[in-house]
C-alpha atoms as a PDB file:
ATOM      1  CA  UNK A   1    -108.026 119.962   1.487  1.00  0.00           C
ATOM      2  CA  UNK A   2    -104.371 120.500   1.498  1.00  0.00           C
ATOM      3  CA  UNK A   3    -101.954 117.626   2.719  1.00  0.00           C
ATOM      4  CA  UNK A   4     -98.738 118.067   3.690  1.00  0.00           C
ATOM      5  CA  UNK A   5     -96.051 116.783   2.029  1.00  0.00           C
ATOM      6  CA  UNK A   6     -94.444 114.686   4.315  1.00  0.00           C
ATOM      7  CA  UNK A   7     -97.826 112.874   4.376  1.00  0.00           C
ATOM      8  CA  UNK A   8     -98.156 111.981   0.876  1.00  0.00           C
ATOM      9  CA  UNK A   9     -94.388 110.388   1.277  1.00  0.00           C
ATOM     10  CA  UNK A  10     -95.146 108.806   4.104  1.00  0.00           C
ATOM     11  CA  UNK A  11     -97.894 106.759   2.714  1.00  0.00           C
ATOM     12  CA  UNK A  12     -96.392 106.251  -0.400  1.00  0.00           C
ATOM     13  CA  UNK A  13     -93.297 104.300   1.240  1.00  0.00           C
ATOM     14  CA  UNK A  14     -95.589 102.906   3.148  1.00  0.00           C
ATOM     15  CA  UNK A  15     -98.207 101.652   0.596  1.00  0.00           C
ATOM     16  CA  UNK A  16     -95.199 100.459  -1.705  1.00  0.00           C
ATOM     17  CA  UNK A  17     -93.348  99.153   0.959  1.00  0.00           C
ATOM     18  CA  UNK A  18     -95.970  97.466   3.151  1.00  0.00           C
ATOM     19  CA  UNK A  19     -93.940  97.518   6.331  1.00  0.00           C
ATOM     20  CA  UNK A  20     -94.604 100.401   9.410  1.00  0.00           C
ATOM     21  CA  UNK A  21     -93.452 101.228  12.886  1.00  0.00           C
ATOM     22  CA  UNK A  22     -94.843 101.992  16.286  1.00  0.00           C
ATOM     23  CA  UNK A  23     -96.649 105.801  15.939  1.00  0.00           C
ATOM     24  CA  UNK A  24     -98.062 106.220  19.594  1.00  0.00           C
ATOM     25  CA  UNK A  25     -97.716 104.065  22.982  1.00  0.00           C
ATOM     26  CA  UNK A  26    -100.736 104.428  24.724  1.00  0.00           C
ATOM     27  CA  UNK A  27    -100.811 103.810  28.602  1.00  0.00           C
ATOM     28  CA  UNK A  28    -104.107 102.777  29.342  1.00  0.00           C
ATOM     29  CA  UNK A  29    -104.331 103.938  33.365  1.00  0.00           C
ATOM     30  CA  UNK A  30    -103.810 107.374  32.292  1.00  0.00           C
ATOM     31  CA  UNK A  31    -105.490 107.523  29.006  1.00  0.00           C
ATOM     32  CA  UNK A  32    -102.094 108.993  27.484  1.00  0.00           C
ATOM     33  CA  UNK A  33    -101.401 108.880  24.067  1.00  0.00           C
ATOM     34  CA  UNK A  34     -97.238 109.031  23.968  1.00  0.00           C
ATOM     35  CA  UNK A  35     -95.710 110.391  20.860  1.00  0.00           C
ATOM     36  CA  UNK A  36     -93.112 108.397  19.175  1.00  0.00           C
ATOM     37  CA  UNK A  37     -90.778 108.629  16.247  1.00  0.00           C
ATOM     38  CA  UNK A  38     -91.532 109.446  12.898  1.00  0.00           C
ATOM     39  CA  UNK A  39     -88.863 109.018  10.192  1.00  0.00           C
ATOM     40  CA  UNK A  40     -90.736 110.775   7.509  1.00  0.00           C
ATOM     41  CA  UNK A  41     -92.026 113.931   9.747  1.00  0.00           C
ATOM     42  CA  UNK A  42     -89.732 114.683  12.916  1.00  0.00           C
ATOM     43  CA  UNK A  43     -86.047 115.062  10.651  1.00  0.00           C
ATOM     44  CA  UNK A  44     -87.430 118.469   9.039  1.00  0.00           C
ATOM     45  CA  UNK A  45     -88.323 119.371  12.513  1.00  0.00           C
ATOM     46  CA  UNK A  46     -85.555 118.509  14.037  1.00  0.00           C
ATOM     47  CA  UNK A  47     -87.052 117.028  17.272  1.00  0.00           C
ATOM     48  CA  UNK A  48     -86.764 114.461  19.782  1.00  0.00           C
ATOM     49  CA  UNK A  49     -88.976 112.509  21.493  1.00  0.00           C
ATOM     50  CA  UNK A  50     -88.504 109.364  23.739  1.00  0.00           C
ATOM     51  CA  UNK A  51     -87.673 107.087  20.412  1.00  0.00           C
ATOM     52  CA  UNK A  52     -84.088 106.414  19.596  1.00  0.00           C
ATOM     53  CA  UNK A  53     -84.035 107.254  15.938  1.00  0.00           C
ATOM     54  CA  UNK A  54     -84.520 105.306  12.874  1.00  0.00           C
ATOM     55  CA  UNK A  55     -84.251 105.896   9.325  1.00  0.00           C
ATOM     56  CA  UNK A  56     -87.687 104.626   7.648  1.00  0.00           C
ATOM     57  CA  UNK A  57     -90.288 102.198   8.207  1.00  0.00           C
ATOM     58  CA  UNK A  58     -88.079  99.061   6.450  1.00  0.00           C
ATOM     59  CA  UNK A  59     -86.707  96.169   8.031  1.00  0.00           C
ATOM     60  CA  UNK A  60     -82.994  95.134  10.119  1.00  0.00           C
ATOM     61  CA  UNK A  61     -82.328  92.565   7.428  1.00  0.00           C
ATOM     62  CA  UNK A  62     -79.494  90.865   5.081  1.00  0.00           C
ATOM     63  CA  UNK A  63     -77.857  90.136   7.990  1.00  0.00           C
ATOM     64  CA  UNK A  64     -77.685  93.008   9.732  1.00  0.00           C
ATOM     65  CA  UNK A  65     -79.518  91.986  12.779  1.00  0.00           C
ATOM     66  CA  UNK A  66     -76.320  90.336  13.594  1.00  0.00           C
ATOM     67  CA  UNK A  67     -74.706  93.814  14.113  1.00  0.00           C
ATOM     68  CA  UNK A  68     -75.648  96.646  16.651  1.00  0.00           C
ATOM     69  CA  UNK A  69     -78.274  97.939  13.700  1.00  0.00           C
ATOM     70  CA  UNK A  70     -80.613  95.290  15.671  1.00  0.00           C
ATOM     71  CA  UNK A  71     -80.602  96.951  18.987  1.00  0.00           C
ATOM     72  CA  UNK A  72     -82.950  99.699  18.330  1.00  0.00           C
ATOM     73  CA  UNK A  73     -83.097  99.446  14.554  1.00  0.00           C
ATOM     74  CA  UNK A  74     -80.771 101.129  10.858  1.00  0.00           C
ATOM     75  CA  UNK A  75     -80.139 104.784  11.629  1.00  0.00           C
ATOM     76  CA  UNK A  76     -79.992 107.310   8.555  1.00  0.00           C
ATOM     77  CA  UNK A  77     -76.190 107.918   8.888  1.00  0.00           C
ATOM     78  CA  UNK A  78     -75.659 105.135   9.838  1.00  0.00           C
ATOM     79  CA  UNK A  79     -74.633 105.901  13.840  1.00  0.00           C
ATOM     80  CA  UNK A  80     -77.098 103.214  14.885  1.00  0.00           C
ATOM     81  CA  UNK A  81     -78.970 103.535  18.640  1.00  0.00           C
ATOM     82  CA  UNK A  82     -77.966 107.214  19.912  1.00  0.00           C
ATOM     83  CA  UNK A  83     -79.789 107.822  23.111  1.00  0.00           C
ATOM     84  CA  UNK A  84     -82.044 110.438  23.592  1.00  0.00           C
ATOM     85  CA  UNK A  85     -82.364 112.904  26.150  1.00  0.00           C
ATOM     86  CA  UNK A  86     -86.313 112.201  26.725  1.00  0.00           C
ATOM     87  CA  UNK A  87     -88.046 109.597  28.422  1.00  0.00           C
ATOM     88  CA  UNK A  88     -92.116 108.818  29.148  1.00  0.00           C
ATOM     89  CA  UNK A  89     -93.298 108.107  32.492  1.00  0.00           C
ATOM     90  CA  UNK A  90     -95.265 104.768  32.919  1.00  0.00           C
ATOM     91  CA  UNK A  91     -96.318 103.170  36.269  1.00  0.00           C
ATOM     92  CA  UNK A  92     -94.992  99.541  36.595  1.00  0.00           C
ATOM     93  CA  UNK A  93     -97.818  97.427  36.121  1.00  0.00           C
ATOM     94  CA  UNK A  94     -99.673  99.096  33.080  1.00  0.00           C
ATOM     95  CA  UNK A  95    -101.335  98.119  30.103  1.00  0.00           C
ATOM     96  CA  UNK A  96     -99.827  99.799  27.444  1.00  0.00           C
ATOM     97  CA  UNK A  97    -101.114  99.233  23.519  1.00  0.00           C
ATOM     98  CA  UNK A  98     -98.688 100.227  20.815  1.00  0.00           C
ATOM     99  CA  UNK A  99     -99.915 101.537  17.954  1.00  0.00           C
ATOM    100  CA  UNK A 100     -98.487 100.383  14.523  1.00  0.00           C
ATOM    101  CA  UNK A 101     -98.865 102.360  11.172  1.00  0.00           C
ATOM    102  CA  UNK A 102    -101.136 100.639   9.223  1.00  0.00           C
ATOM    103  CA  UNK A 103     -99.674  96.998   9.106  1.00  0.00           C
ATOM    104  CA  UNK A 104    -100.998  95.324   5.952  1.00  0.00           C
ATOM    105  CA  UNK A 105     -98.024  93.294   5.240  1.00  0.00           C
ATOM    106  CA  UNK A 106     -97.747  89.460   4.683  1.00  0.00           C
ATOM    107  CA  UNK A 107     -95.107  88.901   7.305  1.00  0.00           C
ATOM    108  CA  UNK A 108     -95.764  85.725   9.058  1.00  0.00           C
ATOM    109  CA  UNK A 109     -93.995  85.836  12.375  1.00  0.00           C
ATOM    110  CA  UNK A 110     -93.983  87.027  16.055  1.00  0.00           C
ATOM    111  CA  UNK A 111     -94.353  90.159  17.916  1.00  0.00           C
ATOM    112  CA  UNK A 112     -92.002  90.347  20.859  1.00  0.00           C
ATOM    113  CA  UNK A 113     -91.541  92.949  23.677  1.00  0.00           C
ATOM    114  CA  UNK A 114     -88.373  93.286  25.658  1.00  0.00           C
ATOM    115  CA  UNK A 115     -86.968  95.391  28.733  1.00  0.00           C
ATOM    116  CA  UNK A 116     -83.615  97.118  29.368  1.00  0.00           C
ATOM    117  CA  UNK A 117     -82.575  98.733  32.760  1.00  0.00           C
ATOM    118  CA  UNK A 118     -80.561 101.480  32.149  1.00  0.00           C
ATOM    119  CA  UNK A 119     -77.415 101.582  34.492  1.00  0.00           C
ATOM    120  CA  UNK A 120     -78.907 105.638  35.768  1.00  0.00           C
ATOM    121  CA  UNK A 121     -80.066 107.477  33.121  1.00  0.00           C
ATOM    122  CA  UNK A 122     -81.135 105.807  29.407  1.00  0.00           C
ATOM    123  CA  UNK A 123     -79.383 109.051  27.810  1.00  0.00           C
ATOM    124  CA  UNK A 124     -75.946 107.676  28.809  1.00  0.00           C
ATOM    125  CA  UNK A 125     -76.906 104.384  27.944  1.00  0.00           C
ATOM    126  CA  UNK A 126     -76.744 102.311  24.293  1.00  0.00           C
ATOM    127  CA  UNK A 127     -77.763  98.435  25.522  1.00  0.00           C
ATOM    128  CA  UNK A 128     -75.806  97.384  22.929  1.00  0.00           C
ATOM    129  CA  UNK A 129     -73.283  95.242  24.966  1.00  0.00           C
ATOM    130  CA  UNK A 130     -74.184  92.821  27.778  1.00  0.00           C
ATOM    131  CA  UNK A 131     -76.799  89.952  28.696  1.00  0.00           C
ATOM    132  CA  UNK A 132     -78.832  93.316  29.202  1.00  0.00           C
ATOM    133  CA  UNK A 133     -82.372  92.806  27.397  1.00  0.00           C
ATOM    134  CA  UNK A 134     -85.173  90.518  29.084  1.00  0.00           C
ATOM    135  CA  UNK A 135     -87.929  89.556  27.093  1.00  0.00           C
ATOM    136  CA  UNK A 136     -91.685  90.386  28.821  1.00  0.00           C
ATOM    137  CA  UNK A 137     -93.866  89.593  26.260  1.00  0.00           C
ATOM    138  CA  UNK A 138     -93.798  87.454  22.964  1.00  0.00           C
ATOM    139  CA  UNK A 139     -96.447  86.104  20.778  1.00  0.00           C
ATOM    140  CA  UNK A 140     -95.595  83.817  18.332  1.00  0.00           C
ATOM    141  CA  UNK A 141     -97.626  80.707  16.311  1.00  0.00           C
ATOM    142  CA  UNK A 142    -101.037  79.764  18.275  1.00  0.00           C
ATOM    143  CA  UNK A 143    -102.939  77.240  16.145  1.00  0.00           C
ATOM    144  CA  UNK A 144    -106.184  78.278  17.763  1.00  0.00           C
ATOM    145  CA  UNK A 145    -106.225  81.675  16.764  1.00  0.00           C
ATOM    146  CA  UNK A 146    -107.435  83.094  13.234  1.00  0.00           C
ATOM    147  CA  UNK A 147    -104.857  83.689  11.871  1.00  0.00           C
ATOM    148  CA  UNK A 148    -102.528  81.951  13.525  1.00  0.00           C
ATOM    149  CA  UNK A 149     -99.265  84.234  13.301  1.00  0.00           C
ATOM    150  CA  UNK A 150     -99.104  86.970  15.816  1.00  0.00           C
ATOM    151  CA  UNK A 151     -97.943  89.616  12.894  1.00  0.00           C
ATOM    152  CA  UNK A 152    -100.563  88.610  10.598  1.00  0.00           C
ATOM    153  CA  UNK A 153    -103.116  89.031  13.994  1.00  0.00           C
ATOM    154  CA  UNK A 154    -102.226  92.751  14.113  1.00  0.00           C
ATOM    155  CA  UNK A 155    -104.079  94.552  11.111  1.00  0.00           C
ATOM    156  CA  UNK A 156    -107.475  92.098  12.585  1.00  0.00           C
ATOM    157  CA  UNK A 157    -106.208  94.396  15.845  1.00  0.00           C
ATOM    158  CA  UNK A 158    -106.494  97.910  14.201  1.00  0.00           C
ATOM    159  CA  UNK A 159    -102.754  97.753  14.029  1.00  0.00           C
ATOM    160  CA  UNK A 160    -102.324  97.743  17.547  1.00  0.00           C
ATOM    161  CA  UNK A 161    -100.803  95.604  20.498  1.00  0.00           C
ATOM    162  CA  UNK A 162    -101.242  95.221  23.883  1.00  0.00           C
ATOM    163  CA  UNK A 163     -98.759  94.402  26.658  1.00  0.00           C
ATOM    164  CA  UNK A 164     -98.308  94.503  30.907  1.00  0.00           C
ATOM    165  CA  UNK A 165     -95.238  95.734  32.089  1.00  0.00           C
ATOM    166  CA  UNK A 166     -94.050  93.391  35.371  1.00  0.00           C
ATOM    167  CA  UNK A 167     -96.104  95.025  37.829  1.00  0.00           C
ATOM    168  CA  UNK A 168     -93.556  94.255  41.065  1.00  0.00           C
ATOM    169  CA  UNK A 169     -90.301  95.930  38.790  1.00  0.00           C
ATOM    170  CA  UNK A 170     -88.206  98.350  40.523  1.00  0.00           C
ATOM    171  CA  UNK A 171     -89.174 102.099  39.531  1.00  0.00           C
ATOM    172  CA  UNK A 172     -85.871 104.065  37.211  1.00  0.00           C
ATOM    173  CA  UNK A 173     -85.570 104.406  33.646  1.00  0.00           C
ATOM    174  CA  UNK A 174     -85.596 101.664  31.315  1.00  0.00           C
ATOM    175  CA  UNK A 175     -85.507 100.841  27.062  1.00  0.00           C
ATOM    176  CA  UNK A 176     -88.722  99.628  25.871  1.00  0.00           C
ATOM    177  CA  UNK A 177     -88.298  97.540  23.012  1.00  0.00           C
ATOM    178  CA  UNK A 178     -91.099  96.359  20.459  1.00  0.00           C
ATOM    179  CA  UNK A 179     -90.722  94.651  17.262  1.00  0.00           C
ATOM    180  CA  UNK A 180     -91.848  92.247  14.384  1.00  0.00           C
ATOM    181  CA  UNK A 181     -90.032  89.886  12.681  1.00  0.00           C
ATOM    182  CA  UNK A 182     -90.814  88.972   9.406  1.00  0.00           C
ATOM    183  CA  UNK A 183     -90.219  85.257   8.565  1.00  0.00           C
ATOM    184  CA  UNK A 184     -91.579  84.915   4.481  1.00  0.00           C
ATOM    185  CA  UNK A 185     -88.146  84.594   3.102  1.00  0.00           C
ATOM    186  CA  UNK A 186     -85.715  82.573   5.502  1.00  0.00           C
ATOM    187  CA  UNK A 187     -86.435  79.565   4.181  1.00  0.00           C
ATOM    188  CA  UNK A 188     -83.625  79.878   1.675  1.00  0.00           C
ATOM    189  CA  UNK A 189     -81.398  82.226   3.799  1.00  0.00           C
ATOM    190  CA  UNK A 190     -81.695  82.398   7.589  1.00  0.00           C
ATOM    191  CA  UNK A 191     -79.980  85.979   6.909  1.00  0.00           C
ATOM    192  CA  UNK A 192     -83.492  87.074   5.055  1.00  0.00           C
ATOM    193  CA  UNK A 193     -85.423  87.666   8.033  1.00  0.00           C
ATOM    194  CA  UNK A 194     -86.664  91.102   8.541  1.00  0.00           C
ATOM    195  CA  UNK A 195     -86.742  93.027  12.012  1.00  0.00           C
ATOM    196  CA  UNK A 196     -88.815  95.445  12.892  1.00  0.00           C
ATOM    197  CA  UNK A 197     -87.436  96.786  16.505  1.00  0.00           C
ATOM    198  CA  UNK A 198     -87.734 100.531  17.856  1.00  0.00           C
ATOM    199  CA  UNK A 199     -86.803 101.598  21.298  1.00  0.00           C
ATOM    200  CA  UNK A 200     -88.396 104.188  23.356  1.00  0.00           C
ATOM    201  CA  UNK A 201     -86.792 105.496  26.468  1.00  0.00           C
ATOM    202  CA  UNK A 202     -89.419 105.240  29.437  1.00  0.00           C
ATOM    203  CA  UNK A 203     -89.327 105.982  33.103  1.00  0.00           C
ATOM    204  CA  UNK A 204     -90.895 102.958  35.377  1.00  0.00           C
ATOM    205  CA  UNK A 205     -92.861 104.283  38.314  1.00  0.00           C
ATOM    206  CA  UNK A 206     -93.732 103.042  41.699  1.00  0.00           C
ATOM    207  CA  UNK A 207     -92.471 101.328  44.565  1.00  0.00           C
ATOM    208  CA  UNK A 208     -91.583  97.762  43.109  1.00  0.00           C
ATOM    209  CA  UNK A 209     -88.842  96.188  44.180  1.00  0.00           C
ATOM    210  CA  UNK A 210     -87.930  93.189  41.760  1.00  0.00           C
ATOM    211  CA  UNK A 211     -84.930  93.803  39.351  1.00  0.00           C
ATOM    212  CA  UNK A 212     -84.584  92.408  35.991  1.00  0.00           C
ATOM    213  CA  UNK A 213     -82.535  89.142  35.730  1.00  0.00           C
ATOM    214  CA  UNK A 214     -79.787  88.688  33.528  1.00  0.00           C
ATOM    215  CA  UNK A 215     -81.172  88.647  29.706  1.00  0.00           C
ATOM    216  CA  UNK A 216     -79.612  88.248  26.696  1.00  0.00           C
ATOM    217  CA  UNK A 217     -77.594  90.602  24.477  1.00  0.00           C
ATOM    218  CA  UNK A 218     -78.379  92.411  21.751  1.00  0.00           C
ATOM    219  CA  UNK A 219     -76.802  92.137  19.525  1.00  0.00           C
ATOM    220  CA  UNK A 220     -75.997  88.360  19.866  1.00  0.00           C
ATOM    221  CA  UNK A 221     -78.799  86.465  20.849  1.00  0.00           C
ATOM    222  CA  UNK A 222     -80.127  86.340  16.962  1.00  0.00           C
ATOM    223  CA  UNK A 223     -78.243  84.156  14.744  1.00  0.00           C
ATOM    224  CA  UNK A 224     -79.332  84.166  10.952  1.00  0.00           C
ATOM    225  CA  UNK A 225     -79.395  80.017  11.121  1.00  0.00           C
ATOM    226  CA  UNK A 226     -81.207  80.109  14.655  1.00  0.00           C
ATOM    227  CA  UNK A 227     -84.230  77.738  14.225  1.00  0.00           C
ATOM    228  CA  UNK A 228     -86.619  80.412  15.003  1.00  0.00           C
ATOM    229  CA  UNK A 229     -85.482  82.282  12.380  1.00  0.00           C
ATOM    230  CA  UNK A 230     -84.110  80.092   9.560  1.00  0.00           C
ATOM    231  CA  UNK A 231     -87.102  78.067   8.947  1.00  0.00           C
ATOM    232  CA  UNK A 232     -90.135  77.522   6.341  1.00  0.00           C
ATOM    233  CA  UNK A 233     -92.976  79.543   7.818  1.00  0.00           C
ATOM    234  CA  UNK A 234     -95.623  77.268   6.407  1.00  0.00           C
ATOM    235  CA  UNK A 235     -94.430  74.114   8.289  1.00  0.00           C
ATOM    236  CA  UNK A 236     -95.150  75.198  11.345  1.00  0.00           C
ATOM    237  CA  UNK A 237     -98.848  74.095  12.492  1.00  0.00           C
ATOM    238  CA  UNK A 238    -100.194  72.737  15.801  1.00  0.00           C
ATOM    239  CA  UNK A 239     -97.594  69.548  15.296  1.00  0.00           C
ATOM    240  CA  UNK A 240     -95.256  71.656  14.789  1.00  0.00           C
ATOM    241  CA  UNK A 241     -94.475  74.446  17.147  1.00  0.00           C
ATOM    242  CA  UNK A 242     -92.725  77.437  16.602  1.00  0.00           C
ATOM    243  CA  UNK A 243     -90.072  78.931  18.984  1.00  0.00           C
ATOM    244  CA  UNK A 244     -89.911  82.836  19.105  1.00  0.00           C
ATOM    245  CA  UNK A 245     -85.761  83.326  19.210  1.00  0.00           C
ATOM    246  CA  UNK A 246     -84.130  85.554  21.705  1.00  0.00           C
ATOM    247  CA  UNK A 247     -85.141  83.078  25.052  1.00  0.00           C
ATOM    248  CA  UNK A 248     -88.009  82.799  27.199  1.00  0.00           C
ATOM    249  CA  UNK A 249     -90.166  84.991  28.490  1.00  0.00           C
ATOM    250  CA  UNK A 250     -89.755  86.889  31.957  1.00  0.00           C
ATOM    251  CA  UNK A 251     -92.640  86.997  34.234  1.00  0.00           C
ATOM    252  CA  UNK A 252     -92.300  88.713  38.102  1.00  0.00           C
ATOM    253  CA  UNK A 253     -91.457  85.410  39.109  1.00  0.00           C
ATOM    254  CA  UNK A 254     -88.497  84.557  37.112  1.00  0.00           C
ATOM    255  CA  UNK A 255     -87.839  83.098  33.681  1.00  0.00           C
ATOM    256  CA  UNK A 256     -90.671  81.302  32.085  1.00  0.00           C
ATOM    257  CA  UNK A 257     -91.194  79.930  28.845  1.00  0.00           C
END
């Protein structure tokens, strides 16, 4: 059997550097399976799909998630979070399950889900500036689940996640953004913690009418000595909670935490 060999790469930066990325977004009402972007495959194709681009399947670390690298993740030349001229239709409301590469690695930490409206159309639209991103899902330290981290949860998952959009939202297009963050090392530098955001360009559908609150903004709402991210993982236990960072959670009601 012949592989390609932009498979063979993939899996050997994969197996040596035990991270990943979102592959597919499925939306559960429809059964569709949405395509999303692959560093090692889709350069040498030169295409685009509804993922804002990314270099590899590392993390936003050393600090950098205090920059605009954060908002949707380190670009190859290093022009981080150029829109893209696609977006995926998803009715407000649905289950959607992303689907991680194979996540084997031991990154203690949550799994957070966040929402951008984009002023029109997402194409003319970075999110990098203003109290723009609202958090919709997050899952974080829960002493009653085996294994208690939600990152270390997701290979027991098949690598996959599930989350609700708001079902009342107003319909237009919007940044869907997904990530991990890593939290083995910041116990010695709160600048250590490793990101693993993407952001695909989706168009909401329907005949909602609530609008997003104010959020926070990305860049800015992650600071490297933030207690939810400069802390000693293994502390944390059912005495002693862990905080996701980045605010509360948004339900169709309002902020919640």
């Amino acid at each position: 059997m012949h592989i390609p060999s932009w498979v063979l790469t993939a899996v050997l930066v994969s197996q040596a550097a035990g991270h990943g990325y979102v592959q597919q977004i499925l939306v559960h009402s429809t059964g569709q399976y949405i395509e999303t972007w692959n560093p090692y495959k889709d350069p040498q194709k030169n295409i685009e799909k509804i993922t804002r681009k990314f270099k590899d399947n590392g993390p936003v670390t050393d600090g950098l998630f205090e920059t605009d690298a954060i908002t949707c993740n380190i670009a190859k030349d290093g022009n981080h979070n150029v829109p893209v001229n696609k977006t995926a239709a998803i009715p407000a409301g649905a289950k959607i399950t992303f689907l991680w590469t194979d996540w084997q690695s031991d990154h203690p930490g949550p799994i957070m889900t966040w929402l951008a409206k984009c002023p029109g159309q997402c194409k003319d639209f970075k999110g990098n500036t203003g109290n723009v991103w609202v958090k919709i899902h997050q899952a974080g330290y829960d002493a009653n689940l085996n294994p208690p981290w939600a990152s270390k949860r997701l290979p027991t998952q098949n690598s996959t996640w599930p989350v609700t959009l708001p079902s009342t939202i107003e319909p237009g297009e919007y940044i869907l953004r997904h990530e991990i963050l890593g939290l083995q090392r910041t116990n010695t530098n709160g600048k250590l913690a490793q990101f693993y955001p993407a952001c695909h360009q989706i168009t909401i559908t329907g005949n909602g009418k609530t609008k997003l609150p104010t959020g926070v903004a990305l860049p800015g709402a992650f600071k490297y000595n933030d207690p939810g991210i400069f802390l000693e993982y293994r502390d944390i236990s059912a005495t002693n909670p862990y905080t996701p960072p980045g605010g509360p959670v948004w339900g169709d009601n309002g902020w919640h935490a």
